[in-house]
N, C-alpha and C. Protein backbone atom coordinates (compact mmCIF):
# COMPACT_ATOMS: atom_id res chain seq x y z
N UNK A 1 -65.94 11.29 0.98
CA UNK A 1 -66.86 10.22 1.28
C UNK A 1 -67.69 9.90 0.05
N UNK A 2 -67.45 9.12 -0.61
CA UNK A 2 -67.78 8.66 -2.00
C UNK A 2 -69.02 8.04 -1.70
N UNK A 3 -70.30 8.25 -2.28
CA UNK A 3 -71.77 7.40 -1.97
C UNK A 3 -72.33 8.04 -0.54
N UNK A 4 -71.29 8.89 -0.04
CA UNK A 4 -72.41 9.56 1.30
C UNK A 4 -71.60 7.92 2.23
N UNK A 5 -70.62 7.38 2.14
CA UNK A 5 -69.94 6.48 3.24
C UNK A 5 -68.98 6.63 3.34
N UNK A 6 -68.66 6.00 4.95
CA UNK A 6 -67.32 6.20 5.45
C UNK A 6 -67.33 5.68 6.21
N UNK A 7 -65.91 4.45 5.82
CA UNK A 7 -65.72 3.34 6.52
C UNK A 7 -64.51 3.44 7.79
N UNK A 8 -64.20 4.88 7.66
CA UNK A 8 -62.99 4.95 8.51
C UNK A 8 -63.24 6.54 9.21
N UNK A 9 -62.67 6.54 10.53
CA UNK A 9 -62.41 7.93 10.44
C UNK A 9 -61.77 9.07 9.57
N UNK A 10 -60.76 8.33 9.41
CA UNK A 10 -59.45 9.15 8.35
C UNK A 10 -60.07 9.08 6.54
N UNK A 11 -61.62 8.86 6.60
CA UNK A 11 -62.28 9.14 5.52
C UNK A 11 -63.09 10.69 5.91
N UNK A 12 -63.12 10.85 7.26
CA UNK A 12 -63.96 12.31 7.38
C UNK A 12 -63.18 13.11 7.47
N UNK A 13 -63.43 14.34 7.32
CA UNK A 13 -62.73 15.85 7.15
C UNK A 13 -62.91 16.27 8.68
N UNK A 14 -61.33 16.81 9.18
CA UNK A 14 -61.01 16.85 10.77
C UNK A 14 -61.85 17.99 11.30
N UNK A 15 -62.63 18.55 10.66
CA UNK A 15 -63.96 19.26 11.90
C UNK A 15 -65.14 17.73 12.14
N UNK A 16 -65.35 17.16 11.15
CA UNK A 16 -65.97 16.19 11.63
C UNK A 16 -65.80 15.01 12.02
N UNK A 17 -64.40 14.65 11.78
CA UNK A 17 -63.85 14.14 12.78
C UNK A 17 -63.57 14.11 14.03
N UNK A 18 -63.13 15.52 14.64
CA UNK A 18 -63.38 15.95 16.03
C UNK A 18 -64.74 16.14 16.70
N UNK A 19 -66.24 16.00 15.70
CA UNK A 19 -67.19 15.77 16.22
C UNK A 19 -67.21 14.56 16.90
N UNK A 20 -67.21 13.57 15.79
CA UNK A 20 -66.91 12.26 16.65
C UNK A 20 -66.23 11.90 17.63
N UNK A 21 -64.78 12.70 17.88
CA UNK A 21 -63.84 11.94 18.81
C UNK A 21 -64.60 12.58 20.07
N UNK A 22 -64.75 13.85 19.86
CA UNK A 22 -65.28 14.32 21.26
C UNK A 22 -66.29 13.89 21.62
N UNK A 23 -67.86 13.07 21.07
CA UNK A 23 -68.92 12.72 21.34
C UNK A 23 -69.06 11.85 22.58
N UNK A 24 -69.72 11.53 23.19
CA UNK A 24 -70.04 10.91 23.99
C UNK A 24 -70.85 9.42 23.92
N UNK A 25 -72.09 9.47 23.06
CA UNK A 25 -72.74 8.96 22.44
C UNK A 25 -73.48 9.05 21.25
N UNK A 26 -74.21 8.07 20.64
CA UNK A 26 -74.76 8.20 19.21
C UNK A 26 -76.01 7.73 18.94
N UNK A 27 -76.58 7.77 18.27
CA UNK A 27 -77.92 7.13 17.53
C UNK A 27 -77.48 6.13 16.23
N UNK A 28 -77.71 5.01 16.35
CA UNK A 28 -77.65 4.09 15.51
C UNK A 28 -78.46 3.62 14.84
N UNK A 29 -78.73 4.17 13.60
CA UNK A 29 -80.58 4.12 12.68
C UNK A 29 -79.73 2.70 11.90
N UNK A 30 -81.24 1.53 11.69
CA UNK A 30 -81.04 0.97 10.75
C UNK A 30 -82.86 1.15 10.11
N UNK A 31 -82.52 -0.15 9.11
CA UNK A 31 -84.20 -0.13 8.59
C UNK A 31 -84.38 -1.73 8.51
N UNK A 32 -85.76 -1.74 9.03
CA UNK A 32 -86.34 -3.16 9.32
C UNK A 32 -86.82 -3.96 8.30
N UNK A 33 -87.04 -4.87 8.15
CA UNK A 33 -87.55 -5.52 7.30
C UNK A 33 -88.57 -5.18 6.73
N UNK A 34 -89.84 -4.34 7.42
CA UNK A 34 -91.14 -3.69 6.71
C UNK A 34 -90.63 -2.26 5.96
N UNK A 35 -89.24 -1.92 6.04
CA UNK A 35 -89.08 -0.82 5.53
C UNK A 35 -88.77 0.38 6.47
N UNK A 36 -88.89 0.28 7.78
CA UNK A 36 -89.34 1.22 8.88
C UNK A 36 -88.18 1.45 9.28
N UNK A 37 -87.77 2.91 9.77
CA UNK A 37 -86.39 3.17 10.61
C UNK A 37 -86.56 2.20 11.84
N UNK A 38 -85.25 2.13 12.43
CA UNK A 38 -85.09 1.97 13.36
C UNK A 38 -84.25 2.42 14.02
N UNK A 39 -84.04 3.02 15.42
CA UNK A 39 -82.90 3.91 15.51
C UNK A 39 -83.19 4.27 17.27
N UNK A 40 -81.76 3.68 17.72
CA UNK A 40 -81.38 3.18 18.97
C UNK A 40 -80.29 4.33 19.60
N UNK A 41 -80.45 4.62 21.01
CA UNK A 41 -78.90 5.05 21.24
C UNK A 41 -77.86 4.14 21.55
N UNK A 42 -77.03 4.27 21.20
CA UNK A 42 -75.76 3.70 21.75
C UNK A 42 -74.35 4.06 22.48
N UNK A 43 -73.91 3.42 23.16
CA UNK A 43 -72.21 4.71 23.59
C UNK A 43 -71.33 3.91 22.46
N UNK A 44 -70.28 4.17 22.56
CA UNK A 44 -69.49 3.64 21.51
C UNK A 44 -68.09 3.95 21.83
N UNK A 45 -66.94 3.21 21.07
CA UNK A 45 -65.53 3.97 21.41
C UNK A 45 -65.10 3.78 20.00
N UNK A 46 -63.30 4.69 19.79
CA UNK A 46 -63.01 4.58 18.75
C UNK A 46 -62.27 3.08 18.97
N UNK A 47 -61.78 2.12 17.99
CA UNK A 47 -60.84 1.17 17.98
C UNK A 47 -60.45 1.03 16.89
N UNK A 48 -58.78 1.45 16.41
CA UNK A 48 -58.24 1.18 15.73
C UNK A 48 -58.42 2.62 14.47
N UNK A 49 -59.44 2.89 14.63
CA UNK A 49 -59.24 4.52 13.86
C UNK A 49 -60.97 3.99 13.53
N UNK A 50 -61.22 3.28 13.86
CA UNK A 50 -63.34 2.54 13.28
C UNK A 50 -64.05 3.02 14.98
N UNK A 51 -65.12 3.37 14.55
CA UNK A 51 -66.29 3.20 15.97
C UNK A 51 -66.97 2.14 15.99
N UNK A 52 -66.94 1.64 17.16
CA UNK A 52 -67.14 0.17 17.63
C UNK A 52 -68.53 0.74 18.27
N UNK A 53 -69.39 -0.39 18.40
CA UNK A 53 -70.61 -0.76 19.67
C UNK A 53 -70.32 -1.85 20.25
N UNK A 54 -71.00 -1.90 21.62
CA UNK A 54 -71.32 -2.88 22.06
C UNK A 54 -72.38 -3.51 22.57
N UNK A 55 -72.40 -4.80 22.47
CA UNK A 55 -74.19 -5.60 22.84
C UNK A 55 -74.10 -6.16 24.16
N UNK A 56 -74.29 -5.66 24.82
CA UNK A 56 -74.09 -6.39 26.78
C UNK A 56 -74.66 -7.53 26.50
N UNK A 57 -74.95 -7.83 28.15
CA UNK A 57 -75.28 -9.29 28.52
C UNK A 57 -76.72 -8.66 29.42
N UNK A 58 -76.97 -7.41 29.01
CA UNK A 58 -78.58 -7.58 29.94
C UNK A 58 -79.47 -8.41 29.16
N UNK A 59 -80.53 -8.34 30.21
CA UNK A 59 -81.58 -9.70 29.12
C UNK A 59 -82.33 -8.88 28.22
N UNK A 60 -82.68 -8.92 27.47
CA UNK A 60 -83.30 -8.41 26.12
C UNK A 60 -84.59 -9.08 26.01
N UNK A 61 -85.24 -8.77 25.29
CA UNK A 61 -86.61 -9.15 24.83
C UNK A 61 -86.91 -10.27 24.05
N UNK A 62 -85.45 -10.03 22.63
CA UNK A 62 -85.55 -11.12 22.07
C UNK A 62 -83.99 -11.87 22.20
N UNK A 63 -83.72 -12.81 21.57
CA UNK A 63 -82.10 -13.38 21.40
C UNK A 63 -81.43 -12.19 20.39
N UNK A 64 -81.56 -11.73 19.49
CA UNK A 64 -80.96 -11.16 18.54
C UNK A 64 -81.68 -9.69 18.38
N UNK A 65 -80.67 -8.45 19.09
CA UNK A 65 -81.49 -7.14 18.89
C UNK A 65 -81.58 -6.54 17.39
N UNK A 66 -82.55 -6.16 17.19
CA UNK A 66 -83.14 -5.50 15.79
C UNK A 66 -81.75 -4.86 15.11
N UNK A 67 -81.16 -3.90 16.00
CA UNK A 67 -79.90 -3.31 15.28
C UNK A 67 -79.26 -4.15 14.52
N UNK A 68 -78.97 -5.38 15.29
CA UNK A 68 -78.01 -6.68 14.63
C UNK A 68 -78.98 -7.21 13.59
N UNK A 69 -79.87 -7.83 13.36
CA UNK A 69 -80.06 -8.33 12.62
C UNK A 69 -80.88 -7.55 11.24
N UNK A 70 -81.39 -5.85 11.40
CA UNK A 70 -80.77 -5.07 10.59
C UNK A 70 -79.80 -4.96 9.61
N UNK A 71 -78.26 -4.75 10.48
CA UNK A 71 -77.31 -4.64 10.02
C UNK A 71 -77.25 -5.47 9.08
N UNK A 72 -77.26 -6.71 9.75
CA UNK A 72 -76.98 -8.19 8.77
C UNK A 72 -77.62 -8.37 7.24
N UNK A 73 -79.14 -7.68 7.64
CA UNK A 73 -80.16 -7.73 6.30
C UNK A 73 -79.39 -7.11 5.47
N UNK A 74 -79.37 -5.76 5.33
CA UNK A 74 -78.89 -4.93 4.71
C UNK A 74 -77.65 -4.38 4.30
N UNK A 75 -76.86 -4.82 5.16
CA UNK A 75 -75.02 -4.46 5.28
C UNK A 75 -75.03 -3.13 5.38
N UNK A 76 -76.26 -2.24 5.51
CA UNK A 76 -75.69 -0.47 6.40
C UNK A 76 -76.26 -0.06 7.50
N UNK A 77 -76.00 1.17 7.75
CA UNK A 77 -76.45 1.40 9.06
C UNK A 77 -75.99 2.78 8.84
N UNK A 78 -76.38 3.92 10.00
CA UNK A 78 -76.31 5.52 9.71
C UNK A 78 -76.13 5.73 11.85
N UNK A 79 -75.23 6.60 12.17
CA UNK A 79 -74.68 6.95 13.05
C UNK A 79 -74.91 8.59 13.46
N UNK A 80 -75.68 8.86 14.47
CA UNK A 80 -75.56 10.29 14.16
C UNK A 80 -75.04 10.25 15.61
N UNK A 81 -73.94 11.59 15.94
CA UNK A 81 -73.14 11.36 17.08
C UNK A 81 -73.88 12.69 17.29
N UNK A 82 -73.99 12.62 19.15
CA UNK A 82 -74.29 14.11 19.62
C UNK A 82 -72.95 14.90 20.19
N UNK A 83 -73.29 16.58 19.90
CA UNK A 83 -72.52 17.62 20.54
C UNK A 83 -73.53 17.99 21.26
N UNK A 84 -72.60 18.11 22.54
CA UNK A 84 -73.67 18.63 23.28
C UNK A 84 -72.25 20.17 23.90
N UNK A 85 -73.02 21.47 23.99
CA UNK A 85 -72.48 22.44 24.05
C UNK A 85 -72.83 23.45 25.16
């Protein structure tokens, strides 16, 4: 993982890879425009060998959730998946 990223699974080493596959859910940190974490849970699945999210249709607070338009600012984002044992 060159720069501390990884755009694929088949970029992580298969103990931490099997963290991920087995996880359930994750924490999805970005950083806001003032500089500030931000950091959401999410469930997630694998697709295609990448971990996907998804944004429902409940009503939200605003039109566009912070995660998304995060992402967009910045082009990263940080994933921490739980084991739970």
């Amino acid at each position: 993982m060159p720069g501390g990223t990884c755009r694929s699974l088949a970029d992580l080493a298969p103990p931490a890879r099997a963290i991920v596959e087995d996880a359930r859910r994750a924490v999805l940190a970005t950083i806001d425009a003032a500089g500030r974490p931000h950091a959401v849970p999410v469930c997630f699945a694998i697709v295609a060998g990448e971990v996907v999210t998804a944004i429902d249709q409940k009503p939200k607070s605003t039109t566009r959730p912070a995660r998304l338009v995060n992402v967009e600012r910045t082009g990263s984002a940080t994933m921490v998946f739980d084991r739970w044992d």
